[in-house]
Protein backbone atom coordinates (compact mmCIF):
# COMPACT_ATOMS: atom_id res chain seq x y z
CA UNK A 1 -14.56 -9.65 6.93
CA UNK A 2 -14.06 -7.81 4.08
CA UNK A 3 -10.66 -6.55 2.72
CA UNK A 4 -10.48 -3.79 -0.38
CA UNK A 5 -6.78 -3.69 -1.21
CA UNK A 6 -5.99 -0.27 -3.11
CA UNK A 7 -3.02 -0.62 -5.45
CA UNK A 8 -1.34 2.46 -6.28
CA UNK A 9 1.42 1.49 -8.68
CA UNK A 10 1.16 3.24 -11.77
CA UNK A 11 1.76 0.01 -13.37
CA UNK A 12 -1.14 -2.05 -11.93
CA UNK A 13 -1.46 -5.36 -13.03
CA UNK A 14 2.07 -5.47 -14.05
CA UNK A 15 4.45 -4.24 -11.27
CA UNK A 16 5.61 -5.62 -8.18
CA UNK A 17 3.67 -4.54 -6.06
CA UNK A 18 0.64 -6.75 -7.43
CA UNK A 19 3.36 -9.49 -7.21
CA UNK A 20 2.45 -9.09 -3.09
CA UNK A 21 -0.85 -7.91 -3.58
CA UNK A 22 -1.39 -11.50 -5.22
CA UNK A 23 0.16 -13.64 -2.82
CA UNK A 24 -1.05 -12.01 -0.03
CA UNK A 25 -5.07 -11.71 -1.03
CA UNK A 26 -5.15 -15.65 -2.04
CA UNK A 27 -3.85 -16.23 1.68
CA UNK A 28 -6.61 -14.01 3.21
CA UNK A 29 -9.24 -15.66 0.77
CA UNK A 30 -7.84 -18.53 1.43
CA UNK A 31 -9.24 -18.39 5.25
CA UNK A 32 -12.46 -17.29 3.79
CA UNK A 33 -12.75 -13.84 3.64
CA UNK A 34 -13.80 -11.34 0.58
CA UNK A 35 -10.97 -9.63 -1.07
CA UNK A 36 -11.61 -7.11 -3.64
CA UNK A 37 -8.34 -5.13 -5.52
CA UNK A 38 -9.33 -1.82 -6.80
CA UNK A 39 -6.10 -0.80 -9.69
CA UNK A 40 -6.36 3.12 -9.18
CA UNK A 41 -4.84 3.40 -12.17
CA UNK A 42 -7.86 2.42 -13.89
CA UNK A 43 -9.65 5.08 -12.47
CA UNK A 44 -10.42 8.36 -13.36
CA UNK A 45 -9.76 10.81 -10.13
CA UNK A 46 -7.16 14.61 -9.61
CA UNK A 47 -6.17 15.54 -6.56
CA UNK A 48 -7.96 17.78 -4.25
CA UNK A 49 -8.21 21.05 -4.74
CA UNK A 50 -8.63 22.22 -1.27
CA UNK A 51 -11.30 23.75 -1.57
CA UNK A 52 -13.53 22.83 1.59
CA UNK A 53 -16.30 22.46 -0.56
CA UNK A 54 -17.20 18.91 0.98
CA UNK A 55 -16.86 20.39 4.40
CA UNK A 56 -18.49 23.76 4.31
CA UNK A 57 -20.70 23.49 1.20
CA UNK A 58 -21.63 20.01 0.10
CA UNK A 59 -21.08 17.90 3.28
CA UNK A 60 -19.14 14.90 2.59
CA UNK A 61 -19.52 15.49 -1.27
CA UNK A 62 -16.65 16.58 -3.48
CA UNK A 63 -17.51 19.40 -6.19
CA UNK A 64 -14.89 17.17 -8.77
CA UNK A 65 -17.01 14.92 -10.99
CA UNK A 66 -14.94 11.59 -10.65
CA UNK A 67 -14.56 8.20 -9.53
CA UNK A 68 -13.81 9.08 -6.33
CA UNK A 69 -17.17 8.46 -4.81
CA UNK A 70 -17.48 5.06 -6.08
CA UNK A 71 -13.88 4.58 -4.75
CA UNK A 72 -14.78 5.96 -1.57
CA UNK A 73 -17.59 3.84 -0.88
CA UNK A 74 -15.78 0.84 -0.96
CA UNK A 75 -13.80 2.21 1.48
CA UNK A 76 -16.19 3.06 3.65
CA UNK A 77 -18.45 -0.31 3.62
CA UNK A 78 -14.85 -2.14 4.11
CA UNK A 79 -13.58 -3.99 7.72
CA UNK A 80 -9.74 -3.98 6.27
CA UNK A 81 -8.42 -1.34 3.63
CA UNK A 82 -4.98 -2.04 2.55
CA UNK A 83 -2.52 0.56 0.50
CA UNK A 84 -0.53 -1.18 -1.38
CA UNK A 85 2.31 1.20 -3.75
CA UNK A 86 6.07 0.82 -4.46
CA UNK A 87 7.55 3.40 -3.08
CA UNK A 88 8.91 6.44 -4.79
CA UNK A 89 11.26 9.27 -3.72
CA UNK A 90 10.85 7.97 -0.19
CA UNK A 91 7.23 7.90 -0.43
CA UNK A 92 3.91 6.85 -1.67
CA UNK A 93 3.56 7.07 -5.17
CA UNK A 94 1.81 10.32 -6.66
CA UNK A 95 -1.19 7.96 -7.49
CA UNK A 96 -1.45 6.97 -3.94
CA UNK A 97 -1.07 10.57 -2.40
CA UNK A 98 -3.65 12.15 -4.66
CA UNK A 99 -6.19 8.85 -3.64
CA UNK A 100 -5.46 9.58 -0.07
CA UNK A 101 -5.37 13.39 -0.11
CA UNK A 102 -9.22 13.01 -1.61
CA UNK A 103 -10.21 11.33 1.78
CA UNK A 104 -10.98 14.78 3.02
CA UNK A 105 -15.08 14.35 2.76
CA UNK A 106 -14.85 11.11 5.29
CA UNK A 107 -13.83 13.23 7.62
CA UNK A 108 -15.70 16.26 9.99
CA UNK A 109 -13.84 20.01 9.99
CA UNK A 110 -14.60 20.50 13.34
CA UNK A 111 -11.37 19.73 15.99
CA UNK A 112 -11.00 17.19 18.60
CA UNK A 113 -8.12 16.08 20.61
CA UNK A 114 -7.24 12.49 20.99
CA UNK A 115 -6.14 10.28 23.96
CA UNK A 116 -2.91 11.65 23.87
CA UNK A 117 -4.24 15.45 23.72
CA UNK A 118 -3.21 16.11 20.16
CA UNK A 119 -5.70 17.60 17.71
CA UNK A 120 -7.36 16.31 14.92
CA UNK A 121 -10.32 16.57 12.79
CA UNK A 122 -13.47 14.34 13.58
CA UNK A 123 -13.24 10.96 11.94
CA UNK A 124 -16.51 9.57 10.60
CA UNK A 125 -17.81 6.84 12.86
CA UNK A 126 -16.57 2.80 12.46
CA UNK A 127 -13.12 3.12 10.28
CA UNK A 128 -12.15 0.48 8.62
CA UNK A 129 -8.50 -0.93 9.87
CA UNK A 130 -5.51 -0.16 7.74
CA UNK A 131 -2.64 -2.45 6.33
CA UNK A 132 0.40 -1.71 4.22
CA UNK A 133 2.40 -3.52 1.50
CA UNK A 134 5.13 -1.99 -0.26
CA UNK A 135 8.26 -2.60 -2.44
CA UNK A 136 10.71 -0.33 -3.86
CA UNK A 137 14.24 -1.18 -5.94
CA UNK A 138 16.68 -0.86 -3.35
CA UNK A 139 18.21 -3.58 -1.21
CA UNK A 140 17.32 -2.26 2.48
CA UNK A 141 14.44 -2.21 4.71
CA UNK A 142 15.85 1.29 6.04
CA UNK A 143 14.03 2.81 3.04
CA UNK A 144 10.34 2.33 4.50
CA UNK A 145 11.05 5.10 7.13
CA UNK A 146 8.95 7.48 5.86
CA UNK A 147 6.05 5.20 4.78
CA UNK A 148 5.93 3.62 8.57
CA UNK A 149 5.66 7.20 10.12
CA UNK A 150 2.97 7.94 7.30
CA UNK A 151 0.70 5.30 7.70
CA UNK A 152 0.62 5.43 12.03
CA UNK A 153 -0.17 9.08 11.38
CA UNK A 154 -2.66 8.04 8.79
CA UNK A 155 -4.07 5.31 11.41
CA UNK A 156 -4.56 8.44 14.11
CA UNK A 157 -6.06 10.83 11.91
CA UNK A 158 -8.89 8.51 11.33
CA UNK A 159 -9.14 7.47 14.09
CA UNK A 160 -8.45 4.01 13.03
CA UNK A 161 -5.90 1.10 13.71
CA UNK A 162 -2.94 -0.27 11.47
CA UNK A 163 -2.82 -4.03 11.96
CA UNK A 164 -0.58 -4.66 9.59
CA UNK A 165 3.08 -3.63 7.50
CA UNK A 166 4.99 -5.08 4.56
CA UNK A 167 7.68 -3.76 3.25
CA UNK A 168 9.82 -5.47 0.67
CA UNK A 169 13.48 -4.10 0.01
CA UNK A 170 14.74 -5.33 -3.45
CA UNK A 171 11.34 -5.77 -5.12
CA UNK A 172 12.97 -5.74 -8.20
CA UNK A 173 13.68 -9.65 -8.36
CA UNK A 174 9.86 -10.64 -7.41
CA UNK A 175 8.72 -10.31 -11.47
CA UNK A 176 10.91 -11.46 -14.26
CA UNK A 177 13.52 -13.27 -11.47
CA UNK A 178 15.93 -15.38 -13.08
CA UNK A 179 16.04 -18.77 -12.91
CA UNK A 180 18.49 -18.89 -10.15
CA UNK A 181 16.39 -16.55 -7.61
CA UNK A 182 13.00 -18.52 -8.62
CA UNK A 183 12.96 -20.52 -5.41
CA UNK A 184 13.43 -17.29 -3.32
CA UNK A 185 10.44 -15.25 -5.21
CA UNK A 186 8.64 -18.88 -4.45
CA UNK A 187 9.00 -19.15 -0.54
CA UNK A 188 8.61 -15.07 -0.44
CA UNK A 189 5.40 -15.49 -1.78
CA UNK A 190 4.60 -18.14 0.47
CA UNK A 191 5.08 -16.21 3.26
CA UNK A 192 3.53 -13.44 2.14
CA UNK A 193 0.03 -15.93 1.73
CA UNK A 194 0.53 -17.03 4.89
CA UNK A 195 0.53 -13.59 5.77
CA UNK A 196 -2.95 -13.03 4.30
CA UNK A 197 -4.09 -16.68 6.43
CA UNK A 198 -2.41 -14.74 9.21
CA UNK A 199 -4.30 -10.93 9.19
CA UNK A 200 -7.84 -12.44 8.33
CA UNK A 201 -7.45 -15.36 11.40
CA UNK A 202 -5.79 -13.54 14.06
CA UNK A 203 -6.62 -9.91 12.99
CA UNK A 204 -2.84 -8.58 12.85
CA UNK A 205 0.39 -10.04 11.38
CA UNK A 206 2.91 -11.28 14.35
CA UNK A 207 6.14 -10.04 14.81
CA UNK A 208 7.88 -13.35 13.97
CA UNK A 209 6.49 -13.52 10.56
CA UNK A 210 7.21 -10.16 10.43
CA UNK A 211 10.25 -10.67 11.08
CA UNK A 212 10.62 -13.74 8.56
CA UNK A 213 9.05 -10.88 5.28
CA UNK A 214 12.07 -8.90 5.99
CA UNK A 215 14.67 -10.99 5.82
CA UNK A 216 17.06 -10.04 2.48
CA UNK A 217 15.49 -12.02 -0.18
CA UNK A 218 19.53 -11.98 -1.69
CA UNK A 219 22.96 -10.39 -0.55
CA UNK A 220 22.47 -6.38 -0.35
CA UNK A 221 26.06 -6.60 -2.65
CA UNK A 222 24.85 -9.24 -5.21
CA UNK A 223 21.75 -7.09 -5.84
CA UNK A 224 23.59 -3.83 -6.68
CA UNK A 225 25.85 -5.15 -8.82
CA UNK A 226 22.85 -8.18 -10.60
CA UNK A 227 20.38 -4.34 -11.07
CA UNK A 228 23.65 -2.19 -12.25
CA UNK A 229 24.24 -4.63 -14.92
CA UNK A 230 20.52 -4.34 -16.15
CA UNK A 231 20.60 -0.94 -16.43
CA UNK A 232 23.81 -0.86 -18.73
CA UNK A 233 22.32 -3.73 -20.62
CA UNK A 234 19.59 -1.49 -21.36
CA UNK A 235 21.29 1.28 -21.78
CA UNK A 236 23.55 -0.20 -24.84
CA UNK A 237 20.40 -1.37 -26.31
CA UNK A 238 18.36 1.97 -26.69
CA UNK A 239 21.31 4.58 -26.28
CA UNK A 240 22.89 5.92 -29.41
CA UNK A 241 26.77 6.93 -29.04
């Protein structure tokens, strides 16, 4: 099988979300399958214009001279995609949302209804599944609520399957930890490998390991109070009175 994993954090190599992107891909390579991470911050794409110029013009060919393309083909000769972005204002980040907004020449303009009688436009033929990782700075799994609704819409529009979902509240701690919350960041990483053992050998993640990624990786209280004192740290430092 093989898995592209699309990292949308701004930051690439040096945010959290690689942090899980890491852990996770040496589990799944681990079991022996090919794992490729494509930084789309190294990559020179806009977002679309809307144009319908890959539907109506140039089937399944943008008109924007890009990396897309490249980007898409990957995609498209994939058995597992996985979008992998911290989340920001609720969401994807903008990186992420312009890279899937630019999907539009996979897909066919005519209409169809699926099984349960909603419409949609024609998918191209053989999707590749989906999976999600995510982080974002607060404490609480509640924030994902928009991302899980996203991505099972995303899994129906192309007519495709989401096998997997990672969310990490408090992603803050997983670069940089100190000393004391080393150990945690440790065994969270562990799981999230055996995560990547799990996907690639049974083909979805199961709900008790699931369960076991979302546990608090600290006290909801102790991480307010540990990220409020980093922020006025840093404020004294570069802030002039």
């Amino acid at each position: 099988m093989k898995i592209t994993i699309f990292n949308g954090s701004p930051k690439g190599t040096k945010g959290n979300t690689q942090v899980m992107v890491e852990a996770f891909a040496g589990g799944a390579k681990s079991a022996g399958d090919e794992v490729e991470t494509v930084f789309l911050a190294d990559k020179k794409f806009s977002g679309c214009l809307g144009c319908f110029s890959c539907w109506l013009k140039t089937p399944g060919k943008c008109i924007l001279d890009d990396d897309m393309p490249e980007i898409l083909e990957k995609l498209k000769s994939s058995d597992l995609i996985i979008f992998a972005t911290p989340l920001y204002v609720d969401n994807v980040s903008g990186l992420m949302k312009n890279f899937m907004d630019r999907f539009m020449p996979l897909a066919d303009p005519h209409i169809e209804t699926d099984e349960n009688g909603e419409a949609r436009h024609v998918a191209h033929s053989n999707p590749p599944k989906i999976g999600v990782i995510s982080n974002c700075g607060f404490p609480e799994q509640s924030h994902f609520q928009v991302l899980e609704l996203l991505f099972r819409r995303l899994a129906r529009n192309m007519a495709s399957e989401l096998v997997f979902e990672i969310y990490r509240g408090g992603g803050a701690i997983l670069k940089d930890s100190p000393l004391m919350l080393k150990p945690v960041v440790w065994n969270y990483k562990r799981l999230l490998t055996q995560a990547g053992r799990e996907v690639v050998v049974s083909g979805r993640l199961s709900e008790q390991l699931k369960a076991k990624l979302e546990k608090p990786l600290i006290p909801a209280a102790q991480y307010i109070a540990a990220a409020n004192k980093i922020f006025d740290a840093e404020l004294a430092k570069n802030v002039k009175v």
